[in-house]
N, C-alpha and C. Protein backbone atom coordinates (compact mmCIF):
# COMPACT_ATOMS: atom_id res chain seq x y z
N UNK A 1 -48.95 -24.60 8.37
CA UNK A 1 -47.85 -23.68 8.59
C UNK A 1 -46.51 -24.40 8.62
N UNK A 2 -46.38 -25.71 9.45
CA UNK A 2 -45.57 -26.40 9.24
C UNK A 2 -44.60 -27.05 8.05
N UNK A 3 -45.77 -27.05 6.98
CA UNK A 3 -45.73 -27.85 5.73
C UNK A 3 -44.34 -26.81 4.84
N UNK A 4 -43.57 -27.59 4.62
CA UNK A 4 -43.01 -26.81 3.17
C UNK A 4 -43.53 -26.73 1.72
N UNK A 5 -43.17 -25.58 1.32
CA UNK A 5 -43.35 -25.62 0.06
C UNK A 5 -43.19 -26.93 -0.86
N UNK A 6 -43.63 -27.11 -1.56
CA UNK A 6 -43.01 -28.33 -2.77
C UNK A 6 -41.70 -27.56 -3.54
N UNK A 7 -41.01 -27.85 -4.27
CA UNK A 7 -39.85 -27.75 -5.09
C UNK A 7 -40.29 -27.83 -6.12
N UNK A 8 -40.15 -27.57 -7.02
CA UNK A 8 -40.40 -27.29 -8.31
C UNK A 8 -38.86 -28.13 -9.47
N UNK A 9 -39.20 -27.96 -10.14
CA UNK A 9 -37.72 -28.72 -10.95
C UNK A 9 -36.75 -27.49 -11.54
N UNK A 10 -37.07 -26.32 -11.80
CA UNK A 10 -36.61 -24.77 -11.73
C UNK A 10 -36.32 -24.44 -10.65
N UNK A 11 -36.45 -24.76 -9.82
CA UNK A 11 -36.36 -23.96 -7.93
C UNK A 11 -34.77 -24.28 -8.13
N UNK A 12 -34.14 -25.65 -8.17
CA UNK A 12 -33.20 -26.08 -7.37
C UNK A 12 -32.19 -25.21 -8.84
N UNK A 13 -32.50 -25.43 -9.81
CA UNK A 13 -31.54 -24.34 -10.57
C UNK A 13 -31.35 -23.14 -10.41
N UNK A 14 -32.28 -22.41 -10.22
CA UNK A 14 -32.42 -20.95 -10.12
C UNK A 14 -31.38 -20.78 -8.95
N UNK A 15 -31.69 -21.81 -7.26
CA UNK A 15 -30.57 -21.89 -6.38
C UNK A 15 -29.29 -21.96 -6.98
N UNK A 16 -28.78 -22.51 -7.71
CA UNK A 16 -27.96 -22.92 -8.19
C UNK A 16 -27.02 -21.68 -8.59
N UNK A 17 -27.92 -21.21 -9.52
CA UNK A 17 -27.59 -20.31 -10.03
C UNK A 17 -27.04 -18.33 -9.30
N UNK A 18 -28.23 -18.55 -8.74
CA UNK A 18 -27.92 -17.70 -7.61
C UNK A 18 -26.81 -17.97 -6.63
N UNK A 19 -26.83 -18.76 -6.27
CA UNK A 19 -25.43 -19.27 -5.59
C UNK A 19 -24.22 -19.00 -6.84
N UNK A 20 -24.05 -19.19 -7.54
CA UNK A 20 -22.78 -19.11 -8.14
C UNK A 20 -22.85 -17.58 -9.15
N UNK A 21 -23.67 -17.11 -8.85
CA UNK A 21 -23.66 -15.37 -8.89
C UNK A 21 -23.15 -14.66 -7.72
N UNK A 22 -23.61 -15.22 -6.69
CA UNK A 22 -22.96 -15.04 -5.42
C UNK A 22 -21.64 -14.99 -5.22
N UNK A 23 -21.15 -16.44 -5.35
CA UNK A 23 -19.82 -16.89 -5.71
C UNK A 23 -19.22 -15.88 -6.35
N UNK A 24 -19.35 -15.53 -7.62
CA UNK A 24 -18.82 -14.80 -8.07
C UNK A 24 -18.27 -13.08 -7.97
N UNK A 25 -19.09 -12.98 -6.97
CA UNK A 25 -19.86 -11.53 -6.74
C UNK A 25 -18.58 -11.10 -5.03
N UNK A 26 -18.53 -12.79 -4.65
CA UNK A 26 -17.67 -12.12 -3.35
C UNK A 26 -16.01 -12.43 -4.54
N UNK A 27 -16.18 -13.32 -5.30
CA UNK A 27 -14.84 -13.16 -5.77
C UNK A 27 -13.84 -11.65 -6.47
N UNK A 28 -15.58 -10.78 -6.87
CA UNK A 28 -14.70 -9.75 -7.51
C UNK A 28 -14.74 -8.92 -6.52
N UNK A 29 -15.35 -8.71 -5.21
CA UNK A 29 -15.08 -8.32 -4.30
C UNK A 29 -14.24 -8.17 -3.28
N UNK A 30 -13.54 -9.33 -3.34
CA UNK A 30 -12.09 -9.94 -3.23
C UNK A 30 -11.19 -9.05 -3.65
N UNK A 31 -11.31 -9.60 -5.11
CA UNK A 31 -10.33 -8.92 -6.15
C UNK A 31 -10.57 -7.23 -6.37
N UNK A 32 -11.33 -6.64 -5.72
CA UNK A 32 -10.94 -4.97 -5.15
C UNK A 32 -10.69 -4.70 -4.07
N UNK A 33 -10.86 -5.73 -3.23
CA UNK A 33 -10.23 -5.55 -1.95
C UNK A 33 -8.62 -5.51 -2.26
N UNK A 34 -8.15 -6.90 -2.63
CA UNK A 34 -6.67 -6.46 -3.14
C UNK A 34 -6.29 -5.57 -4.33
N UNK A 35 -7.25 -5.12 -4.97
CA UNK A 35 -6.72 -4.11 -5.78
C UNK A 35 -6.58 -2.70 -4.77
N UNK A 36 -7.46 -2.62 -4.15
CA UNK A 36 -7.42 -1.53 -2.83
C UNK A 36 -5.76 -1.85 -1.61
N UNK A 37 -5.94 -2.69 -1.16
CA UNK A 37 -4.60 -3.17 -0.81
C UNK A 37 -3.53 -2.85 -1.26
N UNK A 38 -3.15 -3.57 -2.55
CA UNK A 38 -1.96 -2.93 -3.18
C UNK A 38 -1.98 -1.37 -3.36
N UNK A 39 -2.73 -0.87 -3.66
CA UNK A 39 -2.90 0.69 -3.77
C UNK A 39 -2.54 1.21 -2.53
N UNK A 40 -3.05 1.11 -1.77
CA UNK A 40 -2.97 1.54 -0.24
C UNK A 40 -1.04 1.35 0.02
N UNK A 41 -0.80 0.07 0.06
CA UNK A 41 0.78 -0.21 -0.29
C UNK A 41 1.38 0.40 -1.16
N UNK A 42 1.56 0.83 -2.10
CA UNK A 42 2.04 1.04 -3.08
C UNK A 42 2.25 2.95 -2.81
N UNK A 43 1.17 3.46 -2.27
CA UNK A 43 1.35 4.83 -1.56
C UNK A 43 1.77 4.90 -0.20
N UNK A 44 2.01 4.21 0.33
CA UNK A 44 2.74 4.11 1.48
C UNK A 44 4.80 4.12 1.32
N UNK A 45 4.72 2.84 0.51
CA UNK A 45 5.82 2.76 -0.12
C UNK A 45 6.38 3.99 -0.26
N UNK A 46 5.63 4.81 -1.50
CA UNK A 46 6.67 5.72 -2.34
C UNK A 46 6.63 7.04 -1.07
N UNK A 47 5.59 6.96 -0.39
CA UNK A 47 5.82 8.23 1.04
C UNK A 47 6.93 7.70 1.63
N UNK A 48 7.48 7.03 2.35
CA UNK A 48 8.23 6.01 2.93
C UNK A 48 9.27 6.69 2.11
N UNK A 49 9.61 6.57 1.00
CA UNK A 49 10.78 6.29 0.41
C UNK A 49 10.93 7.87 -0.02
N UNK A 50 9.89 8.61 -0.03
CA UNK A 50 9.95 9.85 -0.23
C UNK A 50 10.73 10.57 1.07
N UNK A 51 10.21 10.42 2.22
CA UNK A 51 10.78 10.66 3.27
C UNK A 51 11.77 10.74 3.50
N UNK A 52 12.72 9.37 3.03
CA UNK A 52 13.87 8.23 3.35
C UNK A 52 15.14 9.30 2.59
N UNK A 53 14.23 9.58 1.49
CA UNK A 53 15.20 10.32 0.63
C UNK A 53 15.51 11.77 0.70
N UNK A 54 14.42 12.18 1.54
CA UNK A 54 15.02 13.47 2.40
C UNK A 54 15.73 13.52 3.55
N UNK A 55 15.48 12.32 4.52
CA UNK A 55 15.92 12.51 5.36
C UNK A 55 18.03 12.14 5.25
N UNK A 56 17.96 11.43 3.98
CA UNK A 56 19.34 11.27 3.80
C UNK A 56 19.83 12.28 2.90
N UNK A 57 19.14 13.38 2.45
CA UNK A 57 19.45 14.60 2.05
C UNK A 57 19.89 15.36 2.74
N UNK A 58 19.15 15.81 4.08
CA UNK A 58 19.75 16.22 5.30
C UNK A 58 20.52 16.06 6.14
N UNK A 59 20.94 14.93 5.90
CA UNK A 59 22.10 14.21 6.88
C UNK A 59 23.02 14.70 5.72
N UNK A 60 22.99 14.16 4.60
CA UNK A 60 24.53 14.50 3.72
C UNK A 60 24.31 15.80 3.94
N UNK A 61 23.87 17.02 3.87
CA UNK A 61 23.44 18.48 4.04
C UNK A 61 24.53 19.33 5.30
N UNK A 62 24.35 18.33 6.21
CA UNK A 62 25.22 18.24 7.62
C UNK A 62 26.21 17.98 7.76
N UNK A 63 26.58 16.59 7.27
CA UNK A 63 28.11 16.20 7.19
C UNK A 63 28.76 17.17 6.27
N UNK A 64 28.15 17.29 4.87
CA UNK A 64 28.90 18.49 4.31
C UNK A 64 29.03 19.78 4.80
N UNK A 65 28.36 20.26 5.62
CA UNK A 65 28.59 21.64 6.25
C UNK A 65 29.57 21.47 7.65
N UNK A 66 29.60 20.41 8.07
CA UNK A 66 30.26 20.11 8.79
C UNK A 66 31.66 20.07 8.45
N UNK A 67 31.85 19.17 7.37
CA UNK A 67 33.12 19.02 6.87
C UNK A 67 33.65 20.39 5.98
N UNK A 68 33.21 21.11 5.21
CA UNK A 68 33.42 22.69 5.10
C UNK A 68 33.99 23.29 6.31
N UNK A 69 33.58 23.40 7.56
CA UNK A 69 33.71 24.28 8.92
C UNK A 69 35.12 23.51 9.22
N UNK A 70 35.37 22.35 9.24
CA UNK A 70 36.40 21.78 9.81
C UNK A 70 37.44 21.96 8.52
N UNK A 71 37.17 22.62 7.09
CA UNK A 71 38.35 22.15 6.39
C UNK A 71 38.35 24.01 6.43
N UNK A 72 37.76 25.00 6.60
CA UNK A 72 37.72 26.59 6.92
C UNK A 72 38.84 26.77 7.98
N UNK A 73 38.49 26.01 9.30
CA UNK A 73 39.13 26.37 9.95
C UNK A 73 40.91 25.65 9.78
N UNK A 74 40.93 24.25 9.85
CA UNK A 74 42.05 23.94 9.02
C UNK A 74 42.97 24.87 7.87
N UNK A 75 42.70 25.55 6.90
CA UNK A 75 42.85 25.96 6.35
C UNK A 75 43.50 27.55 6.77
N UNK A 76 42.27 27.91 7.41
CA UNK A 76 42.75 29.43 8.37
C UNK A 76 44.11 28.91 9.17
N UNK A 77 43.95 27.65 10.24
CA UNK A 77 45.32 27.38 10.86
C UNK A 77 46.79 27.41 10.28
N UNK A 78 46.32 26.97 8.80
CA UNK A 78 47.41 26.55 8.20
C UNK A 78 48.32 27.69 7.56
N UNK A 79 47.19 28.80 7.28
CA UNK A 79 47.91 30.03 6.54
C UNK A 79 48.16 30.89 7.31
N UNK A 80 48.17 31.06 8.73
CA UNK A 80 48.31 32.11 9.51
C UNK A 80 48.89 31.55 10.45
């Protein structure tokens, strides 16, 4: 029970080999992890900026209605 197997002269290649299938196997696994990553980023981003660009829609939205009310009433002062 103790005893190991013998090795064969194919054994230590086949390891070999398998190992660098392996290797390879976490590398493209990797490489969808950061393909997932950037994706994930990349929709964050354009929400972000989607947002960004409403929310400075609404602010100019304001100041301009603001500045209308103050040039209405100006205007009323001025002609009456």
């Amino acid at each position: 029970m103790g005893a190991r197997p013998r090795l064969f002269r194919g054994e230590r290649k086949l390891s070999g080999m398998n190992e660098q299938h392996t290797e390879s196997r976490t590398r493209m696994q990797s490489l969808g992890r950061h393909a997932l990553a950037a994706l994930v980023l990349l929709v964050c981003a354009w929400l972000l900026l989607h947002i960004l660009f409403h929310v400075v829609v609404v602010i100019a939205t304001i100041i301009a209605v603001v500045v209308a009310i103050i040039g209405a009433v100006w205007a009323v002062r001025v002609l009456f």
